[in-house]
Protein backbone atom coordinates (compact mmCIF):
# COMPACT_ATOMS: atom_id res chain seq x y z
CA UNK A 1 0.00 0.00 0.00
CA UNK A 2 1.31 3.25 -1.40
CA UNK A 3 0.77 5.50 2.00
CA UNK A 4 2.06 2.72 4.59
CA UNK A 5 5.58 2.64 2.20
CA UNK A 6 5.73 6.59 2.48
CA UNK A 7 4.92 6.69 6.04
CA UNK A 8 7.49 4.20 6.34
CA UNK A 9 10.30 7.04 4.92
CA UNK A 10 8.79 9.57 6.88
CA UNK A 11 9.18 8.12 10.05
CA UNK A 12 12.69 7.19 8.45
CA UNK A 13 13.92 10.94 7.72
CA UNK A 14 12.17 12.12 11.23
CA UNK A 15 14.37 9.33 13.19
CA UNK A 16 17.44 10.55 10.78
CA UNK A 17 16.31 14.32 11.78
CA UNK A 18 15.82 13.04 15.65
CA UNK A 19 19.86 11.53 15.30
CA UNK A 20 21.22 14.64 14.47
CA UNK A 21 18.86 16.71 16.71
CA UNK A 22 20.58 14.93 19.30
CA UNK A 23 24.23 14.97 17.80
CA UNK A 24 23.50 19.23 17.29
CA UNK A 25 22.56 19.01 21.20
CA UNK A 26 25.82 17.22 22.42
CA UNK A 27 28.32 18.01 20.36
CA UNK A 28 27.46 21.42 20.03
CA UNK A 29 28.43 21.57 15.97
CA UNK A 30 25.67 24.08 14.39
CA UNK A 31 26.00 22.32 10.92
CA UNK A 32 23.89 18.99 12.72
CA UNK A 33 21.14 21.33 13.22
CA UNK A 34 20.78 22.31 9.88
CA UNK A 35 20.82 18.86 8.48
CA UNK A 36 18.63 17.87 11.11
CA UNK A 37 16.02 20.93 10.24
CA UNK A 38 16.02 19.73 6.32
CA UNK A 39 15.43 15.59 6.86
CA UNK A 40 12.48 17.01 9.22
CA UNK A 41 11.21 18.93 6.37
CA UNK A 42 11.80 16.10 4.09
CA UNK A 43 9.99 14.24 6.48
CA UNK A 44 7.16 16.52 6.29
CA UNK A 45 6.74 16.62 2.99
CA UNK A 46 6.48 12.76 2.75
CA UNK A 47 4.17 12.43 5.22
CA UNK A 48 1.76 14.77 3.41
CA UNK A 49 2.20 13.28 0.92
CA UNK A 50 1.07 9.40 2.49
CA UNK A 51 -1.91 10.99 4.08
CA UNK A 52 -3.00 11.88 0.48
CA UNK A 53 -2.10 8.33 -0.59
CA UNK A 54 -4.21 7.38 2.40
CA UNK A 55 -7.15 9.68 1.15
CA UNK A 56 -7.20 8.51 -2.44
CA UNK A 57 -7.25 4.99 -1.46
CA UNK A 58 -9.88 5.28 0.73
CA UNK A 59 -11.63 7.59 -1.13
CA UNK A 60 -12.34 9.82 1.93
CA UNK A 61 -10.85 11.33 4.91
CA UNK A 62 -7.83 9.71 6.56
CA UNK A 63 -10.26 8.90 10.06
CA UNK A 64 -11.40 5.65 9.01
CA UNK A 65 -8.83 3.61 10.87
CA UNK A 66 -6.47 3.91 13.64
CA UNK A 67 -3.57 4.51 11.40
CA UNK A 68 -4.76 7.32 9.49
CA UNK A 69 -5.89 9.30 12.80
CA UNK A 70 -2.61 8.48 14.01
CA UNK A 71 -0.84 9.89 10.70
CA UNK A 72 -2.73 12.90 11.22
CA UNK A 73 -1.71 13.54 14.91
CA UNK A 74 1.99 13.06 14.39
CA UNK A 75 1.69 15.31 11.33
CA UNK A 76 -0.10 17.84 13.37
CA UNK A 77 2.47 17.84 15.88
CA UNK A 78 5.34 17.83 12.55
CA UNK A 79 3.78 20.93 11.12
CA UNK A 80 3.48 22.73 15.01
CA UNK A 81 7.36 22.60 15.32
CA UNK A 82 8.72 23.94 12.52
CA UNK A 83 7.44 27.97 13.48
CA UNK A 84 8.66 27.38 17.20
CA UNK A 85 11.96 26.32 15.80
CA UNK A 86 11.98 29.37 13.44
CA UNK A 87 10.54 31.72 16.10
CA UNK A 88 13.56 30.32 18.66
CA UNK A 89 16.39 30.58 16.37
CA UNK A 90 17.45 27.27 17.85
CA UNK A 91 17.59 23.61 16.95
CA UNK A 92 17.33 22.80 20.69
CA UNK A 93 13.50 22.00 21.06
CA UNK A 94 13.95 19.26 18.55
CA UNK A 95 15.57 16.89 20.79
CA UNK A 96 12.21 16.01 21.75
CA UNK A 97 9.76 17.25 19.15
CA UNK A 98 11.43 14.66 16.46
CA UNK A 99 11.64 11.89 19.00
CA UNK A 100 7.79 12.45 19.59
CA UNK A 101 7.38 12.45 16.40
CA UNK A 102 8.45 9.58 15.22
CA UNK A 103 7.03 7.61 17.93
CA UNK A 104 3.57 8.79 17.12
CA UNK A 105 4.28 7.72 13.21
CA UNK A 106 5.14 4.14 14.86
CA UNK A 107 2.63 3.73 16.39
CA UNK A 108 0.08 4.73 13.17
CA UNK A 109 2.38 1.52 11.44
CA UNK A 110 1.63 -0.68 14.35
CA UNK A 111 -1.91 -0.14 13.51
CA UNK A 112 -1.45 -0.08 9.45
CA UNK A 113 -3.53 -3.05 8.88
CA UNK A 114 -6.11 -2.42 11.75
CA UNK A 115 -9.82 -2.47 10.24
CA UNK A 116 -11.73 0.29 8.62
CA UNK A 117 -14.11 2.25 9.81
CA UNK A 118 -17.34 1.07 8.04
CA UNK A 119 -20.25 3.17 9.55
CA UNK A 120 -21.24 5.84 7.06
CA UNK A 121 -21.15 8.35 10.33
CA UNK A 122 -17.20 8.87 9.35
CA UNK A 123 -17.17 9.76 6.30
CA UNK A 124 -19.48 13.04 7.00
CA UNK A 125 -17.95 16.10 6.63
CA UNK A 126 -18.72 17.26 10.38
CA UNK A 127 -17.52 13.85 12.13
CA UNK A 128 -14.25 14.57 10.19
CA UNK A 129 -13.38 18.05 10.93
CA UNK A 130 -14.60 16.85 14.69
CA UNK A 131 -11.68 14.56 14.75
CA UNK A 132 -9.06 16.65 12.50
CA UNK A 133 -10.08 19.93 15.49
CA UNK A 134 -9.31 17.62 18.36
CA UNK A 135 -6.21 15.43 16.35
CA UNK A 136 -4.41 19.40 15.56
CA UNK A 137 -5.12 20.03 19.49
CA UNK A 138 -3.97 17.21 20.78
CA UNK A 139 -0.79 18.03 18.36
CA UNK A 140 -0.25 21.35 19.76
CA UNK A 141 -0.46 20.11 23.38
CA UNK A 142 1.61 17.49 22.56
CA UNK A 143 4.23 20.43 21.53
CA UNK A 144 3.60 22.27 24.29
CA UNK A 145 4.57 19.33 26.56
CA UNK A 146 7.49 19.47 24.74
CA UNK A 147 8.53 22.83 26.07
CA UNK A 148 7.41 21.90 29.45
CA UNK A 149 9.86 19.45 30.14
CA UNK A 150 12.67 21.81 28.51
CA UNK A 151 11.67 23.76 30.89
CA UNK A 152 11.54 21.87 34.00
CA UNK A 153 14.52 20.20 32.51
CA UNK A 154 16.60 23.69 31.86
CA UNK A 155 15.20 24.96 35.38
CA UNK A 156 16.71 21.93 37.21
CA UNK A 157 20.05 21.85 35.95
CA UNK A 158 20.46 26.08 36.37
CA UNK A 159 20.55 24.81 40.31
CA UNK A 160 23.86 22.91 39.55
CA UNK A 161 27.00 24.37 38.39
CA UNK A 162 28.33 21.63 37.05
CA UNK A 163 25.79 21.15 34.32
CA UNK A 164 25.26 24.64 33.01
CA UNK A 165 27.48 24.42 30.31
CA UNK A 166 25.29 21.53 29.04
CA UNK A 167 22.11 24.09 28.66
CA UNK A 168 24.14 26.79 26.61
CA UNK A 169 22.25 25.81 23.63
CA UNK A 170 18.92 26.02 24.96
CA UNK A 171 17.02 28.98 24.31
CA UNK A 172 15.85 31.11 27.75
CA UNK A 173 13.54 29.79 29.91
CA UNK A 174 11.10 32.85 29.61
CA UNK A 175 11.15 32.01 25.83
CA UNK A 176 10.20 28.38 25.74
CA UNK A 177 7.37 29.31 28.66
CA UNK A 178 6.01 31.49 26.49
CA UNK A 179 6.04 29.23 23.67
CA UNK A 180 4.24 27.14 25.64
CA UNK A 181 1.78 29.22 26.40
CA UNK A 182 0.68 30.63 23.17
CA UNK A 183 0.89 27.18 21.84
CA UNK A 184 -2.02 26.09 24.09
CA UNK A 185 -3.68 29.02 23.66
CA UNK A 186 -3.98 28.50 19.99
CA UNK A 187 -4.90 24.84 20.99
CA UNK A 188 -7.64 25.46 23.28
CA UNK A 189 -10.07 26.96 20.59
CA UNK A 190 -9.36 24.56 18.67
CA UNK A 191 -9.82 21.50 20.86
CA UNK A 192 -13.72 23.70 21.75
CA UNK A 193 -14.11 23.70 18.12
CA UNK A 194 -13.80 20.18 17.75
CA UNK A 195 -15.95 19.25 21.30
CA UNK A 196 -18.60 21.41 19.66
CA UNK A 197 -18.33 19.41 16.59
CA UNK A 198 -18.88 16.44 18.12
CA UNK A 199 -21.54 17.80 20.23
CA UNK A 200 -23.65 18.94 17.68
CA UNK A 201 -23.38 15.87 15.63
CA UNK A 202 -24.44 13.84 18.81
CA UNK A 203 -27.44 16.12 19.31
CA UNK A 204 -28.77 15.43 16.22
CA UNK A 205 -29.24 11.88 16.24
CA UNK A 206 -26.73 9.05 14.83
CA UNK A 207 -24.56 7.67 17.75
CA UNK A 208 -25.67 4.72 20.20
CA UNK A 209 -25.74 4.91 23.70
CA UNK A 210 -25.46 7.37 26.58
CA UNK A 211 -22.41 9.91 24.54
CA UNK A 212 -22.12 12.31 27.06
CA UNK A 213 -20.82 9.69 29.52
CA UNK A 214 -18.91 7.86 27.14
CA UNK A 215 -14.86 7.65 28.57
CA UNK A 216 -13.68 9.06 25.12
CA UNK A 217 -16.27 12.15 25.87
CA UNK A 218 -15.25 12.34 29.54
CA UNK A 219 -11.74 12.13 29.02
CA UNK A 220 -11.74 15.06 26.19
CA UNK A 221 -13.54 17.26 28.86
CA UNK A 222 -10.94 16.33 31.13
CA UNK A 223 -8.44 17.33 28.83
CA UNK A 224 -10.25 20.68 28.19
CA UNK A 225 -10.41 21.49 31.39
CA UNK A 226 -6.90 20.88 32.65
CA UNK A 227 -5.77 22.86 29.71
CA UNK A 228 -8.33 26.14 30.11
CA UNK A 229 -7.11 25.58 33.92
CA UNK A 230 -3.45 26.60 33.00
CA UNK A 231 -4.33 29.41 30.51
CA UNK A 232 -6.45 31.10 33.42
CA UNK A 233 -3.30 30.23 36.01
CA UNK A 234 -0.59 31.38 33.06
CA UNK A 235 -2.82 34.08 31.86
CA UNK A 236 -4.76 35.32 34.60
CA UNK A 237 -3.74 34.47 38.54
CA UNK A 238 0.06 34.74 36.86
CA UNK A 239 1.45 31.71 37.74
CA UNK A 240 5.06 30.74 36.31
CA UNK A 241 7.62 27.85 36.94
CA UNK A 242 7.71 24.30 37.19
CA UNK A 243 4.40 23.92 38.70
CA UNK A 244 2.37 25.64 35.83
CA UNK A 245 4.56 23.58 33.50
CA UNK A 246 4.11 19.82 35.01
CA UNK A 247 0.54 20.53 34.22
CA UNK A 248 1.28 20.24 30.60
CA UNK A 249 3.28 17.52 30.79
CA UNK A 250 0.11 15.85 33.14
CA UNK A 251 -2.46 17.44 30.66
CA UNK A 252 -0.29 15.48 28.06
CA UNK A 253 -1.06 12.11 29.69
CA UNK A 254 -4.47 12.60 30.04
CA UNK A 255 -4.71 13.35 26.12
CA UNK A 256 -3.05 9.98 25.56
CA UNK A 257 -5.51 8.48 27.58
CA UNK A 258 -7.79 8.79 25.14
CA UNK A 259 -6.49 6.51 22.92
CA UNK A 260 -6.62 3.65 25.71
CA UNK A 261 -9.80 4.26 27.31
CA UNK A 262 -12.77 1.81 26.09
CA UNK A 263 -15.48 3.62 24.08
CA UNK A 264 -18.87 2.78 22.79
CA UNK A 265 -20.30 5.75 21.00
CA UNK A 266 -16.90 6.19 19.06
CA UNK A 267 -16.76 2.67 17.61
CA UNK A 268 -17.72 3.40 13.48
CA UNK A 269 -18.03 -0.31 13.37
């Protein structure tokens, strides 16, 4: 199959790009980084171009299996890094973004030959940009988390001496707290957006059983809430530090939940 061979070099040129992240990082040689930049690009590109492989196969959007909504989500999160990198000046924030990256891309190949999605529910246009609002989201969060432990990470090691010199390359710690920030603020709306979706689309008829109480529902509110929660303690009450950061990183783990959690009214089946 045409998209599972170019997801296969995409996650290829992103674990390349995630190498020399990491070689940039140690060895300190800027050159690294700018390889490292391109094979993500070229990684980009690729993957685009399997989730339109995907789509013409299928011959509609990429939601109707576990792989494709995979694809999407580590693209989302692909496409989200490249302006923070730009915006930072620095290759730094890579060390984790193309690791996290190409984990999400394994784990869409894992589920490559999982079954489609047969109920005519997913291939409407609202159930679709439902998913693709909350998939971008969770992308951006999953970004954001990204910075958060940079953060933590950075703020740790500025209490030892010894391994200063190691965070040289890192870009301030103001700067990557306010990337987080505006990263999650561009999320939120989106993740409403895509609640709403699926709210609307549940209200008028379509989906078995109780919805609102479903753990995929639940769990998305959950998510919503721990991540409007930080935005009023960033934004508002002014909180900064670790302990506004950790809850991105737990926000994080309560996105991924979703994908574990048992579910009846989102089984297309």
């Amino acid at each position: 199959m045409m998209s599972v061979a170019l997801t296969g070099v995409a996650l290829l040129l992103y674990v390349a790009a995630a190498v020399l992240y990491g070689a940039n990082f140690s060895i300190r040689t800027s050159g690294y980084g700018k390889t490292a930049r391109w094979l993500f690009l070229a990684g980009i590109a690729v993957h685009t171009a399997a989730i339109g492989a995907e789509c013409m196969a299928t011959r509609h959007g990429p939601f109707a299996s576990a792989f494709g909504t995979l694809e999407v989500l580590a693209w989302a999160a692909a496409v989200a890094y490249v302006p923070v990198e730009v915006a930072a000046r620095t290759s730094s924030l890579g060390l984790l973004a193309a690791p996290a990256t190409s984990l999400l891309l394994f784990a869409a190949l894992i589920h490559a030959r999982a079954e489609q999605y047969t109920s005519p529910l997913v291939r409407t246009r609202i159930i679709n940009f439902h998913v693709l609002m909350v998939l971008l989201s969770f992308g951006l969060f999953a970004l954001a988390a990204c910075c958060a432990v940079f953060y933590v990470w950075q703020y740790g090691a500025l209490k030892h001496p010894n391994r200063k010199a190691l965070f040289r390359r890192l870009p301030p710690l103001e700067m990557v707290d306010a990337f987080a920030y505006h990263l999650v603020a561009l999320a939120v709306p989106i993740l409403t957006l895509g609640l709403l979706l699926g709210i609307v689309r549940a209200a008028l008829g379509g989906l078995h059983g109780n919805w609102l109480l479903d753990p995929h529902t639940l769990v998305s509110l959950v998510v919503w809430a721990i991540y409007t929660g930080y935005l009023v303690a960033r934004g508002v009450a002014g909180w900064r530090g670790t302990r506004v950061n950790t809850l991105l990183i737990v926000g994080l783990v309560a996105a991924a939940a979703i994908f574990f959690v048992p579910t009846s009214t989102h089984r297309f089946t």
